[in-house]
N, C-alpha and C. Protein backbone atom coordinates (compact mmCIF):
# COMPACT_ATOMS: atom_id res chain seq x y z
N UNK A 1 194.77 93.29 96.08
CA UNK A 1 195.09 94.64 95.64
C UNK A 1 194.01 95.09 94.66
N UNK A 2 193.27 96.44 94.99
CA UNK A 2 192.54 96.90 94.19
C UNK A 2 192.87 97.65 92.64
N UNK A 3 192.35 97.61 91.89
CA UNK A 3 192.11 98.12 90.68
C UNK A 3 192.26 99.95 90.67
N UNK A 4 193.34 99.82 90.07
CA UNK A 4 193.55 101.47 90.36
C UNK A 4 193.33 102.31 89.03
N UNK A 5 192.29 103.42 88.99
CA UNK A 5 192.41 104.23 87.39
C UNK A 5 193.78 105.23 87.68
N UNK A 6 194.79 105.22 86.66
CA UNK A 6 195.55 106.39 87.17
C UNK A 6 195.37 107.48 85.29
N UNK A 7 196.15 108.60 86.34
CA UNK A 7 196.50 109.67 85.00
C UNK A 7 196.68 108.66 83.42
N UNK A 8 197.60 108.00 83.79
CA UNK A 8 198.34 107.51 82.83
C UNK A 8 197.23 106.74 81.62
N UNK A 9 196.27 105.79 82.59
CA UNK A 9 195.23 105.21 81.74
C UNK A 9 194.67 106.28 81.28
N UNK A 10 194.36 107.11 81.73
CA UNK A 10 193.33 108.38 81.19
C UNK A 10 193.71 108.73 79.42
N UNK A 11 195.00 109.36 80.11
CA UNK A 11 196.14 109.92 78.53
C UNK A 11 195.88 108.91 77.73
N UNK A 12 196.13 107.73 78.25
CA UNK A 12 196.08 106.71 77.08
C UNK A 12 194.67 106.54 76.14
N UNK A 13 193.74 106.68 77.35
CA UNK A 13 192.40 106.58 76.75
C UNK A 13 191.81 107.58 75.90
N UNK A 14 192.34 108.82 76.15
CA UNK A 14 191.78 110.30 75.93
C UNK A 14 192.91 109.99 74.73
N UNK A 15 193.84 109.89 74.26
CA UNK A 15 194.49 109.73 72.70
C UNK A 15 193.99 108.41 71.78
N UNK A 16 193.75 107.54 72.52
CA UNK A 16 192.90 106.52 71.58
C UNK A 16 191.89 106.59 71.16
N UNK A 17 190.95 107.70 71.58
CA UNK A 17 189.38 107.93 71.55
C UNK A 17 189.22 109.44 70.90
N UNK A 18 189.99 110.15 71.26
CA UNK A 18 190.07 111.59 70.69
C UNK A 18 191.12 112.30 70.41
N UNK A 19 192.13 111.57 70.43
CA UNK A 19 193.47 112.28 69.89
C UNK A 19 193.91 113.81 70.95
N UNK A 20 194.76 114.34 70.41
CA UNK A 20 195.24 115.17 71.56
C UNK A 20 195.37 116.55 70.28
N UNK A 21 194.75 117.59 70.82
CA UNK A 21 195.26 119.03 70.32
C UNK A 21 196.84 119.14 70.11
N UNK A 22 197.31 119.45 69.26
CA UNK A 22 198.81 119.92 69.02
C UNK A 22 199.20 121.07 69.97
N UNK A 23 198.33 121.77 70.10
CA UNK A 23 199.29 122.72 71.55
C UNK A 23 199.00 121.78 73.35
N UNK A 24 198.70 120.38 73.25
CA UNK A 24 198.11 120.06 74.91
C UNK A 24 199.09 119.30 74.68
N UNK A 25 199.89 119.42 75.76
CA UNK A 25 201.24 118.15 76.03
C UNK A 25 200.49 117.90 77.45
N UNK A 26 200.18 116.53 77.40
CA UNK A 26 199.17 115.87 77.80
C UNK A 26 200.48 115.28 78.84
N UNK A 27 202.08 115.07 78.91
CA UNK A 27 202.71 114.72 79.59
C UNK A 27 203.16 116.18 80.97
N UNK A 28 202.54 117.35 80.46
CA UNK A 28 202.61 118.33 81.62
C UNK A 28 201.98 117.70 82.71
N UNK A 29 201.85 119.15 83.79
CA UNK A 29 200.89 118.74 84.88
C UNK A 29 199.37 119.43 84.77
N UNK A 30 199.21 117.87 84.12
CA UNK A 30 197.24 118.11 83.82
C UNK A 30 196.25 118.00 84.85
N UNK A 31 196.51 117.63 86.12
CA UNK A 31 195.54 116.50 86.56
C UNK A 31 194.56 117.70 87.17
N UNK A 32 195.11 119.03 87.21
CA UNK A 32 193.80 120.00 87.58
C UNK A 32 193.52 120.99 86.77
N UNK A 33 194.10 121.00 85.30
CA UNK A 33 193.62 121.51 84.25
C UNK A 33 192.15 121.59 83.62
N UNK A 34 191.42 122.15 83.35
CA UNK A 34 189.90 121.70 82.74
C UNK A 34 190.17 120.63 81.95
N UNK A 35 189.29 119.45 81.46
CA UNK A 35 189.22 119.19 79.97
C UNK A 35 188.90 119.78 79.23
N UNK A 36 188.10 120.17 78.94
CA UNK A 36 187.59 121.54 77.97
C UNK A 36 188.86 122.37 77.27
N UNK A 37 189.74 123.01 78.22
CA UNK A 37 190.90 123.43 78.11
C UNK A 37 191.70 122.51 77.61
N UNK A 38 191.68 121.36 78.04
CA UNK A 38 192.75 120.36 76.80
C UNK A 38 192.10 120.11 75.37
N UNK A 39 191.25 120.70 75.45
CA UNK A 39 190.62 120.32 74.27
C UNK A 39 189.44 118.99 73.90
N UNK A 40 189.47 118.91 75.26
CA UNK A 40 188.38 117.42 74.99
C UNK A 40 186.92 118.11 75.62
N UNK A 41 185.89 118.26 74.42
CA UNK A 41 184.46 118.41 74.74
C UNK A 41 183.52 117.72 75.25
N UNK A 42 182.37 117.47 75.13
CA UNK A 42 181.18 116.82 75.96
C UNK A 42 181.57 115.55 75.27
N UNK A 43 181.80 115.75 73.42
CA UNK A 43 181.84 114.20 72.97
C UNK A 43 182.41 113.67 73.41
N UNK A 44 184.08 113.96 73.10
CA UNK A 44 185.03 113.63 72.96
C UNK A 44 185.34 112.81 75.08
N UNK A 45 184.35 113.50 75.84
CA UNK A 45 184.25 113.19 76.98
C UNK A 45 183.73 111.98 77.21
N UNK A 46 182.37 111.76 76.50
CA UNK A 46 181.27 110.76 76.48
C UNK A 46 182.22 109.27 75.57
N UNK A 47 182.73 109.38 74.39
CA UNK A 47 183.36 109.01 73.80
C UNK A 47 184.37 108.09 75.12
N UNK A 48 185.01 108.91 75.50
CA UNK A 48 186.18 108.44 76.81
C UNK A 48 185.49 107.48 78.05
N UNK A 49 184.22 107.72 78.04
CA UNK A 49 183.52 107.19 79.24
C UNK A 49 182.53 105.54 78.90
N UNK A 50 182.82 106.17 77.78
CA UNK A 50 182.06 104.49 76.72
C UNK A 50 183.22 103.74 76.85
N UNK A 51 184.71 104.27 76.54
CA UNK A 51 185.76 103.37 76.81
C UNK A 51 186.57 102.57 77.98
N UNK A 52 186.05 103.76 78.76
CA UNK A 52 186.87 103.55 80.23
C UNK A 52 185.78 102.23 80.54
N UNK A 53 184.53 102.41 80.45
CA UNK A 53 183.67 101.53 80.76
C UNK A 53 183.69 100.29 80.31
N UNK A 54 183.76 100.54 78.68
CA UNK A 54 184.16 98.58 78.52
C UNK A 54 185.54 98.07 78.93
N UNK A 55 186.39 99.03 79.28
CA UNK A 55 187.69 98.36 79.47
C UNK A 55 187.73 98.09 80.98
N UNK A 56 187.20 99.02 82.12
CA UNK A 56 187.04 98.15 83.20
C UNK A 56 186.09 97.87 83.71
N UNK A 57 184.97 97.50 82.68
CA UNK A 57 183.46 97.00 83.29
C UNK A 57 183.02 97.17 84.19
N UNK A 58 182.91 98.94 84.19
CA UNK A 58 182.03 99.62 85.08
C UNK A 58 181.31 100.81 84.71
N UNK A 59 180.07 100.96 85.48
CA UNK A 59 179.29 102.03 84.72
C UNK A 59 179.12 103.40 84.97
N UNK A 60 179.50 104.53 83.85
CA UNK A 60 179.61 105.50 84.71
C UNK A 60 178.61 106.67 84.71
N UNK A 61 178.03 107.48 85.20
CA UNK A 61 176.87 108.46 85.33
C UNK A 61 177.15 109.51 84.09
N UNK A 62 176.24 109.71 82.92
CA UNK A 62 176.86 109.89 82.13
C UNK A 62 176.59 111.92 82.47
N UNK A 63 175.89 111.91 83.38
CA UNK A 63 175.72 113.30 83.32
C UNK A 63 176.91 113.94 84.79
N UNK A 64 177.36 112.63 85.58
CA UNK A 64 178.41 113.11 86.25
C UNK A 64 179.50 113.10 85.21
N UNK A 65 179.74 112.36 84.02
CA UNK A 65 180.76 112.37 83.18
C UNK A 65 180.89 113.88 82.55
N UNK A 66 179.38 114.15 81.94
CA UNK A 66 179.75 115.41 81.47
C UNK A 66 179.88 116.57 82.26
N UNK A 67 179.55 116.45 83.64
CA UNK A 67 180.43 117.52 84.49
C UNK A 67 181.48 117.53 84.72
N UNK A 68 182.24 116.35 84.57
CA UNK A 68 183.42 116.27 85.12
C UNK A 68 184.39 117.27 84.58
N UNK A 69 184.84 117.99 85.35
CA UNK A 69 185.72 119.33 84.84
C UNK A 69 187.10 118.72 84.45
N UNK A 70 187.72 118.08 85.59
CA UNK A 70 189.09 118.07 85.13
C UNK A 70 189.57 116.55 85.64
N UNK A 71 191.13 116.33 84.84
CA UNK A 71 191.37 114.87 84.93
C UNK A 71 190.93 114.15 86.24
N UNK A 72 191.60 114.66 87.47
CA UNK A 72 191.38 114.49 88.42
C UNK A 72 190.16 114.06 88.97
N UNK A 73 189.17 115.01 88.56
CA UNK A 73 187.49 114.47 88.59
C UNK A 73 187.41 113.25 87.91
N UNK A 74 187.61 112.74 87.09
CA UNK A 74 187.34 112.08 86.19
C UNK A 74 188.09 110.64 86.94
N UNK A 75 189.31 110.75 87.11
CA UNK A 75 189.85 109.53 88.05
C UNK A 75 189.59 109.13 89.34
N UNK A 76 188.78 110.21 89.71
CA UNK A 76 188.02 109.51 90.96
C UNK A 76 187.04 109.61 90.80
N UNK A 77 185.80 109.69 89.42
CA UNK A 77 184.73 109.12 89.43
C UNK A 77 185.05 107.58 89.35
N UNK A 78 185.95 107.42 88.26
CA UNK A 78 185.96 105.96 87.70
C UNK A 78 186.83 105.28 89.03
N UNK A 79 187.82 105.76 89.91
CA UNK A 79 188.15 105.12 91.19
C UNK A 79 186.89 104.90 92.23
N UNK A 80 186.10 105.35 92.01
CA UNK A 80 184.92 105.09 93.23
C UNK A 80 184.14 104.28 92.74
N UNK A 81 184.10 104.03 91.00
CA UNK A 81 183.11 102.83 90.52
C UNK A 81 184.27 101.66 90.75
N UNK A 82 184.93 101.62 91.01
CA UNK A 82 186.24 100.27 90.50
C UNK A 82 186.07 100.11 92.38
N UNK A 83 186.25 100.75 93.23
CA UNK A 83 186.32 100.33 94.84
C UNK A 83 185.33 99.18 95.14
N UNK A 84 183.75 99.56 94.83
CA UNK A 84 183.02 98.58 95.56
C UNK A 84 182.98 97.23 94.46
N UNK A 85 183.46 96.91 93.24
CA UNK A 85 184.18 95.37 92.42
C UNK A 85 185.48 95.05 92.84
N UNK A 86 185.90 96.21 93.23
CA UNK A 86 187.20 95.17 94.28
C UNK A 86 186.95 94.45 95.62
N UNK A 87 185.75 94.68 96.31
CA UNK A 87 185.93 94.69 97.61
C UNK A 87 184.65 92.86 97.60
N UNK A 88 184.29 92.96 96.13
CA UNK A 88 183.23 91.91 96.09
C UNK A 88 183.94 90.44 95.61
């Protein structure tokens, strides 16, 4: 069974690394919301992508990171780096 990024790791990661705006209830339905709009910027993005990375030791494009618009983007960048270390 492969290594799955879901929403859930995200939230977790995105409040351990940058905390959450008081108006973003981060338990709505985010997953096609901007980040930007939740309140998480380029840092606070880059910040998230340094983490996701040491926690599942994989590397991620840091200029696809800072495009990444919304959660959704973001869980299937880091799902397409986690596919080809599962399959090895």
């Amino acid at each position: 069974m492969s290594k799955q990024f879901t929403l859930e790791d995200l939230k977790r990661i995105l409040l351990e690394g940058a905390g959450a705006d008081e108006s973003v209830d981060l338990d709505a339905d985010i997953l096609d919301l901007r980040l930007e709009d939740l309140g998480y910027e380029s840092l606070a993005l880059l910040e998230t992508g340094s983490r996701i990375e040491r926690e599942y030791d994989i590397t991620l494009d840091e200029v696809e990171l800072t495009n990444t618009l919304t959660p959704r983007d973001l869980i299937d960048a880091v799902n397409t780096r986690l596919a080809p270390s599962a399959a090895a």
